[in-house]
N, C-alpha and C. Protein backbone atom coordinates (compact mmCIF):
# COMPACT_ATOMS: atom_id res chain seq x y z
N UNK A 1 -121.87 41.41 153.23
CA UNK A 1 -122.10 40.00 153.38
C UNK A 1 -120.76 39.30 153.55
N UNK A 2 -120.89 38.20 154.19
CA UNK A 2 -119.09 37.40 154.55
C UNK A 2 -119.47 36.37 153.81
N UNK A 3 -118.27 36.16 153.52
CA UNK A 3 -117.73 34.99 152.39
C UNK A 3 -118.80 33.70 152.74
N UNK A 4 -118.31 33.28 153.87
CA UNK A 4 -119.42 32.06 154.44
C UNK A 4 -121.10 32.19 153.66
N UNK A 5 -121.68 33.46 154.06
CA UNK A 5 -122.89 33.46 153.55
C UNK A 5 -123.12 33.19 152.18
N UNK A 6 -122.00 33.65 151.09
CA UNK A 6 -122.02 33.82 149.62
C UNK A 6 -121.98 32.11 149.34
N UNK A 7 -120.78 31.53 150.16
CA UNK A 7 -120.18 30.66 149.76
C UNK A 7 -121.89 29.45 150.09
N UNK A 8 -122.75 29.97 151.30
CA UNK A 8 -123.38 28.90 151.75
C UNK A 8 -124.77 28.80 150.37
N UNK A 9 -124.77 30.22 150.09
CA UNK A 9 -126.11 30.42 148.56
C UNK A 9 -125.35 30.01 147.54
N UNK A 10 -124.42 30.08 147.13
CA UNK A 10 -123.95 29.41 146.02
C UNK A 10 -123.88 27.65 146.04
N UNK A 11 -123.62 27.45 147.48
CA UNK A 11 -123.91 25.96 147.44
C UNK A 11 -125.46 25.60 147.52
N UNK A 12 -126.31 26.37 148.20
CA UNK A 12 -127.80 26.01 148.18
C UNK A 12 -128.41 26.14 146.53
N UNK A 13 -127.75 26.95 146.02
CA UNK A 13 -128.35 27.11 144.26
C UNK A 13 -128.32 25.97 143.91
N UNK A 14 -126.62 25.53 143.69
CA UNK A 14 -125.97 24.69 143.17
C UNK A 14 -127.00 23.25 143.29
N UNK A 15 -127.29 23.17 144.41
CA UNK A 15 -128.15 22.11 145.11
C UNK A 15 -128.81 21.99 144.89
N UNK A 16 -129.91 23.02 144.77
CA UNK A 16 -131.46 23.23 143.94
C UNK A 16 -131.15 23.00 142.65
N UNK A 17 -130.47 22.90 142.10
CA UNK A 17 -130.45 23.11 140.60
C UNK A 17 -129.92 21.28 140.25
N UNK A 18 -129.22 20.77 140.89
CA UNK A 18 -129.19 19.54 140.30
C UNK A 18 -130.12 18.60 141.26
N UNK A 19 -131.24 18.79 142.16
CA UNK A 19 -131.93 18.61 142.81
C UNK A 19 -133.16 18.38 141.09
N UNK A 20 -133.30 19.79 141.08
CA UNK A 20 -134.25 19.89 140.10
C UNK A 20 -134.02 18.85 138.99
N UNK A 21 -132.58 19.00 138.16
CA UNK A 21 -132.02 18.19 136.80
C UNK A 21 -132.20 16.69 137.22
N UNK A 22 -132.44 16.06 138.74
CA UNK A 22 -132.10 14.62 139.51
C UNK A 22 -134.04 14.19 139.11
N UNK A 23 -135.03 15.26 139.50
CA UNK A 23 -136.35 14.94 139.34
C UNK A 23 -136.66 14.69 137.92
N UNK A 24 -135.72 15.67 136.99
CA UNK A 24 -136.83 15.89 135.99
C UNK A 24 -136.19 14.75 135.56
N UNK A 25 -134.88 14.62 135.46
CA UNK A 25 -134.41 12.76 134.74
C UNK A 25 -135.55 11.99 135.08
N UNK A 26 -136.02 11.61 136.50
CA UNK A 26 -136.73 10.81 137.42
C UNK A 26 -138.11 10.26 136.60
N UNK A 27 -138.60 12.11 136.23
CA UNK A 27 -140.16 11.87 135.56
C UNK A 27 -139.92 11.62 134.58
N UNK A 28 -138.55 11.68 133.22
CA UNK A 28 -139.01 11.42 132.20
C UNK A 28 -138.67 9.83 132.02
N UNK A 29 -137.78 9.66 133.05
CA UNK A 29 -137.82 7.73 132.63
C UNK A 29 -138.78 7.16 133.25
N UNK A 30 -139.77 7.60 134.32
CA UNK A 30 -140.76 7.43 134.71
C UNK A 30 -141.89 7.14 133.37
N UNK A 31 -141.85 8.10 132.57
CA UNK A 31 -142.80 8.46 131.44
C UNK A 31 -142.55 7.25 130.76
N UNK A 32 -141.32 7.33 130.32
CA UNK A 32 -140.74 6.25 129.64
C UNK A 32 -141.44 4.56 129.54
N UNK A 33 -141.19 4.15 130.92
CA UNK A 33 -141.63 3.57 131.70
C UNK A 33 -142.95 3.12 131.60
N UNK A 34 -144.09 3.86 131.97
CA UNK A 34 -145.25 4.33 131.82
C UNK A 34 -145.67 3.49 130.32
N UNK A 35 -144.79 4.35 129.43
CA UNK A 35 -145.46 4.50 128.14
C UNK A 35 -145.14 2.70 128.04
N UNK A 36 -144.13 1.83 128.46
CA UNK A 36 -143.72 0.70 128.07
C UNK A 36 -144.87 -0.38 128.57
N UNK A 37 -145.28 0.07 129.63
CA UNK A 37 -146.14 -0.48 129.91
C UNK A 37 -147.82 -0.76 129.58
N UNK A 38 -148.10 0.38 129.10
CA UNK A 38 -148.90 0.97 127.98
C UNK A 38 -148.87 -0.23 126.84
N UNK A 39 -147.86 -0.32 126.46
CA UNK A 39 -147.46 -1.25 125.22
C UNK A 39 -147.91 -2.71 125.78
N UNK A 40 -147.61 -2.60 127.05
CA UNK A 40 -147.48 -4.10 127.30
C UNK A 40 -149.26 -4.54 127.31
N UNK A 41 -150.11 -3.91 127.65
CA UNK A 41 -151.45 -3.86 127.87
C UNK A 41 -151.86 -4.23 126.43
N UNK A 42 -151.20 -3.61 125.32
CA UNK A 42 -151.66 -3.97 123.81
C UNK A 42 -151.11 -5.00 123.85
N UNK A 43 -150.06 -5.78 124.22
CA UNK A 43 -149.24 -6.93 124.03
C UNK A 43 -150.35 -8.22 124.53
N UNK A 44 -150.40 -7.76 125.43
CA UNK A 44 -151.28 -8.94 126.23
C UNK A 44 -152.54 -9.15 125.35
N UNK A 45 -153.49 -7.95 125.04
CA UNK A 45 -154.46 -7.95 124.25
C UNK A 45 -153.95 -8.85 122.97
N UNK A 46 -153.08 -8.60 121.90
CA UNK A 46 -152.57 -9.24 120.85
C UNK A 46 -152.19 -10.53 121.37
N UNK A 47 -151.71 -11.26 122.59
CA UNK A 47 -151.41 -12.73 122.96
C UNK A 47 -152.52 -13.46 122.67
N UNK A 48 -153.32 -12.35 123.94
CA UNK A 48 -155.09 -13.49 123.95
C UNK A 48 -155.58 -13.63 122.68
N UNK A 49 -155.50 -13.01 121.34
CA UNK A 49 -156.19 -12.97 120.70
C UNK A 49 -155.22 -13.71 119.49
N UNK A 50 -154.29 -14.25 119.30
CA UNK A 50 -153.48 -14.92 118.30
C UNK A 50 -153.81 -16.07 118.74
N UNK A 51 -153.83 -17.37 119.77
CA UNK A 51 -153.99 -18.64 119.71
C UNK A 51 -155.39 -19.02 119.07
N UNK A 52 -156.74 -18.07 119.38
CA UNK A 52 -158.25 -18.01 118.46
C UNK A 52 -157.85 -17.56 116.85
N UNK A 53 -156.86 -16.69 116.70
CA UNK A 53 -156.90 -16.97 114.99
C UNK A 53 -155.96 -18.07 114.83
N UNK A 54 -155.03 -18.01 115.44
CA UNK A 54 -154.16 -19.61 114.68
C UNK A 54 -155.05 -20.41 114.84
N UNK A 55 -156.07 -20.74 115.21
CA UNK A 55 -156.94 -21.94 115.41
C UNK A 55 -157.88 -22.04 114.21
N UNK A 56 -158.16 -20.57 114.31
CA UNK A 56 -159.30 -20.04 113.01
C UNK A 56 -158.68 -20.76 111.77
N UNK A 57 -157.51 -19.89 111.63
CA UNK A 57 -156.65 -20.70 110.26
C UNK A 57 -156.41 -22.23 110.29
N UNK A 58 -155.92 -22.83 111.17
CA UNK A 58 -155.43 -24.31 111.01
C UNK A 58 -156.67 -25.13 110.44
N UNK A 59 -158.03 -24.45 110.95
CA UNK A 59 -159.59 -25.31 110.39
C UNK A 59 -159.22 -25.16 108.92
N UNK A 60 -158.67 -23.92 108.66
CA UNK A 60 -158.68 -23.96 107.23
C UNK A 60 -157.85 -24.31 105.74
N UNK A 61 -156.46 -24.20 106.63
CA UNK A 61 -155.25 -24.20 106.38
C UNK A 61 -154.08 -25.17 106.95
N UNK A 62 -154.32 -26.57 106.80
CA UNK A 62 -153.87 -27.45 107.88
C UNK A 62 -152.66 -28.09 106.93
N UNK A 63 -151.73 -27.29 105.98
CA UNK A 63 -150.90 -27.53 105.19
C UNK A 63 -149.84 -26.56 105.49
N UNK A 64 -150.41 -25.27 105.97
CA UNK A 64 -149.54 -24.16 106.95
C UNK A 64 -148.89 -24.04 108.05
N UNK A 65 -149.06 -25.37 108.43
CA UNK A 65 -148.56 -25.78 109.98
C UNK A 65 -147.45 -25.02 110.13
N UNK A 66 -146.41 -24.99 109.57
CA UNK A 66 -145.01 -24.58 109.87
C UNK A 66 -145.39 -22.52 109.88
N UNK A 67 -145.90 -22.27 109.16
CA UNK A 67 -146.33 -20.88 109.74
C UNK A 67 -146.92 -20.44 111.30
N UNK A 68 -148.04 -21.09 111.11
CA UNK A 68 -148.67 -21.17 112.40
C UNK A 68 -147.81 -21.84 113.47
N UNK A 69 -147.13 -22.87 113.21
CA UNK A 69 -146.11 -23.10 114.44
C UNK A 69 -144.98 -21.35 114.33
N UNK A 70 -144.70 -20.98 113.79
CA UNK A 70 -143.46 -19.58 113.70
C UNK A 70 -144.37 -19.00 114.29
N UNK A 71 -145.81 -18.83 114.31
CA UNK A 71 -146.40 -17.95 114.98
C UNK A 71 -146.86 -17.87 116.34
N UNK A 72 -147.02 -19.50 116.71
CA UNK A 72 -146.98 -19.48 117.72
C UNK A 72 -145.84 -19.46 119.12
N UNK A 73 -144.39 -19.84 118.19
CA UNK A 73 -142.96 -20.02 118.91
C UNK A 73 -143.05 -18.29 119.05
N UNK A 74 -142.94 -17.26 118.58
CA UNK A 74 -142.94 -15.86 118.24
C UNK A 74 -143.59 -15.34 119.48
N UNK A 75 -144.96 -15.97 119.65
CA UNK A 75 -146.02 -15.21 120.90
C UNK A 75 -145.21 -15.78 122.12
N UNK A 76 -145.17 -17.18 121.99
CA UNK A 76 -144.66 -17.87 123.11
C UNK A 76 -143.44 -17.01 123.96
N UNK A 77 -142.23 -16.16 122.82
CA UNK A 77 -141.35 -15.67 122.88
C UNK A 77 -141.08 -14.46 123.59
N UNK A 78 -141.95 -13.98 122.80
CA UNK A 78 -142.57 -12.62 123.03
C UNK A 78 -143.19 -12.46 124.49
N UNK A 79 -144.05 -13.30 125.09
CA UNK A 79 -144.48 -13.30 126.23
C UNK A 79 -143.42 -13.76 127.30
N UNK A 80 -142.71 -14.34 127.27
CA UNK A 80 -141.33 -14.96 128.23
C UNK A 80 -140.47 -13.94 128.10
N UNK A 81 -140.26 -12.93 127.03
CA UNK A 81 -139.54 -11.89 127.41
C UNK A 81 -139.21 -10.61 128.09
N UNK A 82 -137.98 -10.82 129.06
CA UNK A 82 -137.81 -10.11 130.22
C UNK A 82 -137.30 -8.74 129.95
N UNK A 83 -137.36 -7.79 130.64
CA UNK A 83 -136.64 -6.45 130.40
C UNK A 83 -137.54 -5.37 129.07
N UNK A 84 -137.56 -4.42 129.03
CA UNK A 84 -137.58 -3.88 127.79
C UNK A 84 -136.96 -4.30 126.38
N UNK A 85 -135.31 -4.18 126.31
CA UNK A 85 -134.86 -4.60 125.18
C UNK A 85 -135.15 -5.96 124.76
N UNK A 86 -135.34 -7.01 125.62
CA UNK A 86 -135.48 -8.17 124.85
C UNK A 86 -136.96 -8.00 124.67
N UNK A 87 -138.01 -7.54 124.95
CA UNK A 87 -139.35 -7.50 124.50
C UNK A 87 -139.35 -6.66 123.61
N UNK A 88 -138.58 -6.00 123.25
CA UNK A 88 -138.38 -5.14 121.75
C UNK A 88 -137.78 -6.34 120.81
N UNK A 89 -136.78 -6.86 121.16
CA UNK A 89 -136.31 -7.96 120.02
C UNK A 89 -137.81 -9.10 119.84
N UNK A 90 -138.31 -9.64 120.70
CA UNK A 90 -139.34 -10.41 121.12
C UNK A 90 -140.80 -10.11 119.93
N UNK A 91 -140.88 -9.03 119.85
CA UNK A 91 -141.85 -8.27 119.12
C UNK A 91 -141.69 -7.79 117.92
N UNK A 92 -140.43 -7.64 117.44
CA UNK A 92 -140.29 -7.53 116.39
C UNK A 92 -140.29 -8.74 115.42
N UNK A 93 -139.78 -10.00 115.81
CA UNK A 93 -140.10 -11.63 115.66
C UNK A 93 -141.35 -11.74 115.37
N UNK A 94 -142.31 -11.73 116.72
CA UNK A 94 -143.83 -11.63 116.53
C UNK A 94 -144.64 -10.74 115.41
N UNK A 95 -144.08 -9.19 115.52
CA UNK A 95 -144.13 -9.11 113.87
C UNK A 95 -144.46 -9.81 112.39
N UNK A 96 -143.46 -10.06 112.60
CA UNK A 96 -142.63 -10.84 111.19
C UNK A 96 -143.41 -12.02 111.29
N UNK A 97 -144.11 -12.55 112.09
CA UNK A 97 -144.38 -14.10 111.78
C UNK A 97 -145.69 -14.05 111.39
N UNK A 98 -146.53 -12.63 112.01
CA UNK A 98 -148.26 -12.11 112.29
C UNK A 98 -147.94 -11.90 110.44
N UNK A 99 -147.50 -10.71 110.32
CA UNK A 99 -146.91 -10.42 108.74
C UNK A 99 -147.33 -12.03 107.62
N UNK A 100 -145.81 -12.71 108.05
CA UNK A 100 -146.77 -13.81 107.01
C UNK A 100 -147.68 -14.75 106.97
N UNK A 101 -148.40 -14.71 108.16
CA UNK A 101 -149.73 -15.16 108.37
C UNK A 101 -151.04 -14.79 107.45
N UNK A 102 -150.48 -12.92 107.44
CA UNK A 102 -151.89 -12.29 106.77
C UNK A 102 -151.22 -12.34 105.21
N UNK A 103 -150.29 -12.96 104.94
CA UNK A 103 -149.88 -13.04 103.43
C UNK A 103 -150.76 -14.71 103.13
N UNK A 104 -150.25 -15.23 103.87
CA UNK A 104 -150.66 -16.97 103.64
C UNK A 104 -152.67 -16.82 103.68
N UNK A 105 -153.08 -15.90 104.39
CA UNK A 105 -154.26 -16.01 104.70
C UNK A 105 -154.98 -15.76 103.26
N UNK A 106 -154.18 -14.67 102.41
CA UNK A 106 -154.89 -14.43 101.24
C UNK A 106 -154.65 -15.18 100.31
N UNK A 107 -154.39 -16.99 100.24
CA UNK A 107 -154.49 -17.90 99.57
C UNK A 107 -155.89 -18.80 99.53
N UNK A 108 -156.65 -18.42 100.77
CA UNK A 108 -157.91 -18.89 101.24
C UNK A 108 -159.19 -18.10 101.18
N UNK A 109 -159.82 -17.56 100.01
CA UNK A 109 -160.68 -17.48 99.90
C UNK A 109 -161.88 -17.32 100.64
N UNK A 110 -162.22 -18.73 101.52
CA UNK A 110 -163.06 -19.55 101.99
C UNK A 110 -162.52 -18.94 103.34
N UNK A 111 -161.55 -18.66 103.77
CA UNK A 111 -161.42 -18.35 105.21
C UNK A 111 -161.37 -17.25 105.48
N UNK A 112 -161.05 -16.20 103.92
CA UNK A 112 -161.92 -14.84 104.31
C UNK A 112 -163.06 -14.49 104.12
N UNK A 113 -164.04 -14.98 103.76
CA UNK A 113 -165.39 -15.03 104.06
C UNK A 113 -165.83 -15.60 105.43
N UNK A 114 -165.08 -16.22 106.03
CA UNK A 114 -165.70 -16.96 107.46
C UNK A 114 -165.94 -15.61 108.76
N UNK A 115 -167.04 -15.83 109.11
CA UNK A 115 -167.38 -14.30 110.03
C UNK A 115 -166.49 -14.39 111.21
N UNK A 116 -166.28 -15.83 111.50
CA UNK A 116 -165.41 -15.70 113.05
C UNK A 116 -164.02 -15.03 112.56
N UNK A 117 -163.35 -15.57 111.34
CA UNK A 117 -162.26 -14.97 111.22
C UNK A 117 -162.18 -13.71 110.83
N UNK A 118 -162.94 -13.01 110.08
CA UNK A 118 -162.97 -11.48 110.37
C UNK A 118 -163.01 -11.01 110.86
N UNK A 119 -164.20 -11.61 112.58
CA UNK A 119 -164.05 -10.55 113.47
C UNK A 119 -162.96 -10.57 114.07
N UNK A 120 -162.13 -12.28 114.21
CA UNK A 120 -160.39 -11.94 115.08
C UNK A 120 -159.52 -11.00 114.06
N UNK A 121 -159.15 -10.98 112.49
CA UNK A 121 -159.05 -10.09 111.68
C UNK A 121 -158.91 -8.67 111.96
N UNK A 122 -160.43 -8.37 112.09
CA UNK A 122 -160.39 -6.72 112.40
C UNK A 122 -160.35 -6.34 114.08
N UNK A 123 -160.49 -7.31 115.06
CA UNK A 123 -159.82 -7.49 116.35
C UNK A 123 -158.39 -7.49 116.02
N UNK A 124 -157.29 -8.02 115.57
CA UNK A 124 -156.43 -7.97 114.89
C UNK A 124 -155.55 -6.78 114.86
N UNK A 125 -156.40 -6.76 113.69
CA UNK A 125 -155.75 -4.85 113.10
C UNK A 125 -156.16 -3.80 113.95
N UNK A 126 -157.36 -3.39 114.55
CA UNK A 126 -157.29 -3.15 115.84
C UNK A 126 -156.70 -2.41 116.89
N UNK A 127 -155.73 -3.92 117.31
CA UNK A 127 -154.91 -3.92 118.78
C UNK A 127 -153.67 -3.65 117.81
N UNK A 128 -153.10 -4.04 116.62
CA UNK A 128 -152.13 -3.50 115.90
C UNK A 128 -152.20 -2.19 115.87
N UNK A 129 -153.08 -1.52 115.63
CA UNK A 129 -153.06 -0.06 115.31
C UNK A 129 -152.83 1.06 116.42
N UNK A 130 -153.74 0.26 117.81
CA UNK A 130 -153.28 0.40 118.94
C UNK A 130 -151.68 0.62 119.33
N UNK A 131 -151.51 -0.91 119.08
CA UNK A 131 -150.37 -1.35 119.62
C UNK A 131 -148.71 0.00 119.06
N UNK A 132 -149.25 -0.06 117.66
CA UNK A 132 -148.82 1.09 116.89
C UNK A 132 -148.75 2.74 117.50
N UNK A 133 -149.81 3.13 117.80
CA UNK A 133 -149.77 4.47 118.56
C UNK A 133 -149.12 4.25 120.09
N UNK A 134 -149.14 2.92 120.68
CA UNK A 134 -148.53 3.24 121.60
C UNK A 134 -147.11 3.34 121.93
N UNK A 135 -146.45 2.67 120.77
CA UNK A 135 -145.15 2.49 120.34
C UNK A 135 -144.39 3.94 120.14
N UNK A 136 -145.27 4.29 119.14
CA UNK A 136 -145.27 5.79 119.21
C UNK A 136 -145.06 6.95 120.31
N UNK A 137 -145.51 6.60 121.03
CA UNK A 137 -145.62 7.02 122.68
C UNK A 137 -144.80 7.02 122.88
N UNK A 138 -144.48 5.88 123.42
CA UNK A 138 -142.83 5.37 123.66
C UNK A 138 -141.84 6.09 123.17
N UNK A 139 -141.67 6.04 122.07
CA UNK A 139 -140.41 6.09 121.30
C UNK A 139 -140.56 7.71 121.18
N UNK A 140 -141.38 8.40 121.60
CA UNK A 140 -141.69 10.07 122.04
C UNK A 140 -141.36 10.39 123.36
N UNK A 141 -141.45 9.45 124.63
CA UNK A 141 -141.25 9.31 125.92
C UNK A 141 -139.65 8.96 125.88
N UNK A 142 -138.84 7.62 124.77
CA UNK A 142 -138.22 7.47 124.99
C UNK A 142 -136.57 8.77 124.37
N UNK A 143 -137.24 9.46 123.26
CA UNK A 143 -136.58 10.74 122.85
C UNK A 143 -136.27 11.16 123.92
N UNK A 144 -137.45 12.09 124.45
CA UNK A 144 -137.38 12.59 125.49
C UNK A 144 -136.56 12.44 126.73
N UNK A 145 -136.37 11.39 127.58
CA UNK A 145 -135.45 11.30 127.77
C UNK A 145 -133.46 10.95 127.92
N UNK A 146 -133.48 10.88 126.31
CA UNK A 146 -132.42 10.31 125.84
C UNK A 146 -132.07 12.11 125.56
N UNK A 147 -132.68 13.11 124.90
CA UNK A 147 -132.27 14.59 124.82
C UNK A 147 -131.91 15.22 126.22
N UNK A 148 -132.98 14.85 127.14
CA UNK A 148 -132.73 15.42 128.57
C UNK A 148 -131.37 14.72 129.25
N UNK A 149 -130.85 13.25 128.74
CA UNK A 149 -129.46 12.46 129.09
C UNK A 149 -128.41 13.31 128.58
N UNK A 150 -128.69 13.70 126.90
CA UNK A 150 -127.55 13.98 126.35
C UNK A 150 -127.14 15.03 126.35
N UNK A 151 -127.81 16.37 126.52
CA UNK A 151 -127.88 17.66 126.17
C UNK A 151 -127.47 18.06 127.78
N UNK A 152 -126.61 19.35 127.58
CA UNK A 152 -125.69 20.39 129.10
C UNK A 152 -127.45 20.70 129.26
N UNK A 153 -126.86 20.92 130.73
CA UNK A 153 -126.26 20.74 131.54
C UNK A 153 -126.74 19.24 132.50
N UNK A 154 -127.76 18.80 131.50
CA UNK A 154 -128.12 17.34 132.24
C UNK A 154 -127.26 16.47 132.45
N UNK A 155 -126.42 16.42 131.34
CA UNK A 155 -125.51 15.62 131.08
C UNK A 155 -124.81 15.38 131.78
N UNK A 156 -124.21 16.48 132.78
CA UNK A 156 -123.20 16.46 133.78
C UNK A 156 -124.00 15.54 134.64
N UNK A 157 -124.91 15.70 134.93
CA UNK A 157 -125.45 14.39 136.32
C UNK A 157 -125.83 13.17 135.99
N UNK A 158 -126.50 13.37 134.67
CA UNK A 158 -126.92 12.32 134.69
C UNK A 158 -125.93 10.97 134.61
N UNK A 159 -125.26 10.71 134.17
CA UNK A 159 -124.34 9.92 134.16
C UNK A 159 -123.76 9.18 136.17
N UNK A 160 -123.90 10.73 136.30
CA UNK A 160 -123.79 9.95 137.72
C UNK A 160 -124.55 9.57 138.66
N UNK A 161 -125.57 9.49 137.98
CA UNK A 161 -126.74 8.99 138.75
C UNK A 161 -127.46 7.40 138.28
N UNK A 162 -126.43 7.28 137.15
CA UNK A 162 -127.21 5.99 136.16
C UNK A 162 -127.82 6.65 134.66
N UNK A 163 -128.28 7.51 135.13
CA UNK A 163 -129.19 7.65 133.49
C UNK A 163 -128.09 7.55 132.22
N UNK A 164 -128.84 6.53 131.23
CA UNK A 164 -128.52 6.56 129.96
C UNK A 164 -128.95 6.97 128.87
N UNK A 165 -128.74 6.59 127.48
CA UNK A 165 -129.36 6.58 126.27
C UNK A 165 -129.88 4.99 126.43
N UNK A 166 -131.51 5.42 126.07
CA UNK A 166 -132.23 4.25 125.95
C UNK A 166 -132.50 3.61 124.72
N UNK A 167 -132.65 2.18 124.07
CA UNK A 167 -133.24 2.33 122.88
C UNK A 167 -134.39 2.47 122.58
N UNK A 168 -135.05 2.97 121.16
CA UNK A 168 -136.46 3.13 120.53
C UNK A 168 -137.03 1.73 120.54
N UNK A 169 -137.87 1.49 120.38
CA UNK A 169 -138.93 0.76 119.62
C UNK A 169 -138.90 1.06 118.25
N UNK A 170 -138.03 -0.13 117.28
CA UNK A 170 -137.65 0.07 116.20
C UNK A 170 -137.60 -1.12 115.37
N UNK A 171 -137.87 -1.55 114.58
CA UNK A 171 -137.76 -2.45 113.59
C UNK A 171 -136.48 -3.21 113.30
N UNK A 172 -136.38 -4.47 113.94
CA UNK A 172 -135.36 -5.07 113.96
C UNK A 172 -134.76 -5.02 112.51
N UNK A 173 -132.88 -5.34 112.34
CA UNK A 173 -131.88 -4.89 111.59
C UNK A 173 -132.20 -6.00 110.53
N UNK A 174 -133.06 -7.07 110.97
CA UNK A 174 -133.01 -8.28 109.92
C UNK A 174 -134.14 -8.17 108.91
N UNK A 175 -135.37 -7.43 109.77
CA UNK A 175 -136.62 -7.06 108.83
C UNK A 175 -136.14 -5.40 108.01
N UNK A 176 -135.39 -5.19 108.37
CA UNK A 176 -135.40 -3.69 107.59
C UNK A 176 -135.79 -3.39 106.18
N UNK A 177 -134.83 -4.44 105.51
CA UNK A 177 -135.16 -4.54 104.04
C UNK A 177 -136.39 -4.58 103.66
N UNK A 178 -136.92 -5.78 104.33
CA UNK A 178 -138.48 -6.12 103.64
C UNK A 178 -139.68 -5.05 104.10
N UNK A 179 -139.33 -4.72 105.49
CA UNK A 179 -140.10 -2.77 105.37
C UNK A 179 -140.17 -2.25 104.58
N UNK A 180 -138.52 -1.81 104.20
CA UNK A 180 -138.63 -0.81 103.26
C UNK A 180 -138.95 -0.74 101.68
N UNK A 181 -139.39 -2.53 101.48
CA UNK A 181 -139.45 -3.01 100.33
C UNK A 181 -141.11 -2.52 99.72
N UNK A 182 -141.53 -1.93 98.45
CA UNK A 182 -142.56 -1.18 98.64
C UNK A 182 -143.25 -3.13 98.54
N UNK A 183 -144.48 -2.76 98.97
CA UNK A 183 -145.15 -3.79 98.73
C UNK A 183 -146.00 -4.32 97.26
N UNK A 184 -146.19 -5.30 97.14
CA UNK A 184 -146.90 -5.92 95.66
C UNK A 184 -148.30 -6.23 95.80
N UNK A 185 -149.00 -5.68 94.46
CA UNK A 185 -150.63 -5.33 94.65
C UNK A 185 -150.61 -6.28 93.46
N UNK A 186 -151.33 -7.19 93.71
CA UNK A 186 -151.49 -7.73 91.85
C UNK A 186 -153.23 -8.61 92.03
N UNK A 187 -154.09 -8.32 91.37
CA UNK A 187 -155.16 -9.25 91.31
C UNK A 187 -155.58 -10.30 90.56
C-alpha cells in the first residue's frame, strides 16, 4: 500500500469519528432541549391555573393581598422569561411565592373546605408533581450532555464547535436554606 492510501484512511477514520462525536453532541443537546420544553408545557399548565386560585384565595383572604400580589409579579415573571437560564431563575421565584401561598392558605379553615379550591389545590399539586418529574428529565438530559462536553475524547471538539457545560434545574442560592430547613408539623 503507498503512503497516500494510508495517509487518505487515516484521514477518512479521523473524519468518521469526529463526524460521529459532532452528532452525538447534536442529539444530546437536542434531548436537552426537548426535555426543556417538556417543562415548559407544565409551566404553561401551572400559569393558567394560578390567576383561578389567586382569585379563589382573595374571596377569602382579602388581608393577603401582598402575597397574592408576590404571586402574581412571580407568574407574570416567570412567563416573560427568555432563554433557559433566566426561566430557571424565573421559576425558582415562582416557587417561593406558590410555597407561601400554601402556608398562608392553612390559616383559613373555611377556604379549605371550599370544593372549587380543592379542586385548583389538587390541580395544583398535580402539575407540581408533573412539573417535578419533568425537571428531573432535564436535569438527566442536562447531565448527559455536560459528561459527553467534559469527558476525552469529546472534549477535544466539542469546544470547537460551541458545546458547553449547561446549568441544572436547581434551587436557587437564596432559597437553599429554607429547603434544607426540615419543615414544622404542629396541630
Amino acid at each position: 500500500m503507498s503512503t497516500g492510501i494510508i495517509i487518505l484512511i487515516v484521514v477518512v477514520v479521523i473524519a468518521l469519528w469526529a463526524i460521529g462525536i459532532y452528532n452525538s453532541l447534536v442529539k444530546l443537546r437536542n434531548n436537552r432541549e426537548n426535555a426543556f420544553a417538556n417543562i415548559d408545557v407544565q409551566l404553561k399548565m401551572r400559569y393558567d391555573l394560578i390567576p383561578n386560585l389567586v382569585n379563589t384565595v382573595k374571596g377569602y383572604a382579602t388581608h393577603e393581598k401582598e402575597l397574592l400580589e408576590r404571586v402574581t409579579a412571580a407568574r407574570t415573571a416567570a412567563m416573560s422569561a427568555t432563554g433557559i437560564n433566566d426561566k430557571i431563575a424565573a421559576e425558582s421565584q415562582l416557587s417561593g411565592a406558590l410555597a407561601g401561598l400554601k402556608v398562608s392558605v392553612e390559616a383559613y379553615p373555611d377556604l379549605k373546605a371550599n370544593q372549587n379550591f380543592m379542586q385548583l389545590q389538587s390541580e395544583l399539586a398535580d402539575i407540581e408533581n408533573k412539573l417535578a418529574a419533568t425537571r428531573r428529565f432535564f436535569n438527566s438530559a442536562t447531565k448527559e450532555l455536560n459528561n459527553a462536553v467534559q469527558t476525552f475524547p469529546a472534549n477535544l471538539l466539542a469546544g470547537m464547535f460551541g458545546f458547553h457545560k449547561e446549568p441544572m434545574f436547581e434551587v436557587a442560592p437564596e432559597e437553599r436554606a429554607a429547603v434544607e430547613k426540615a419543615p414544622t408539623v404542629s396541630f
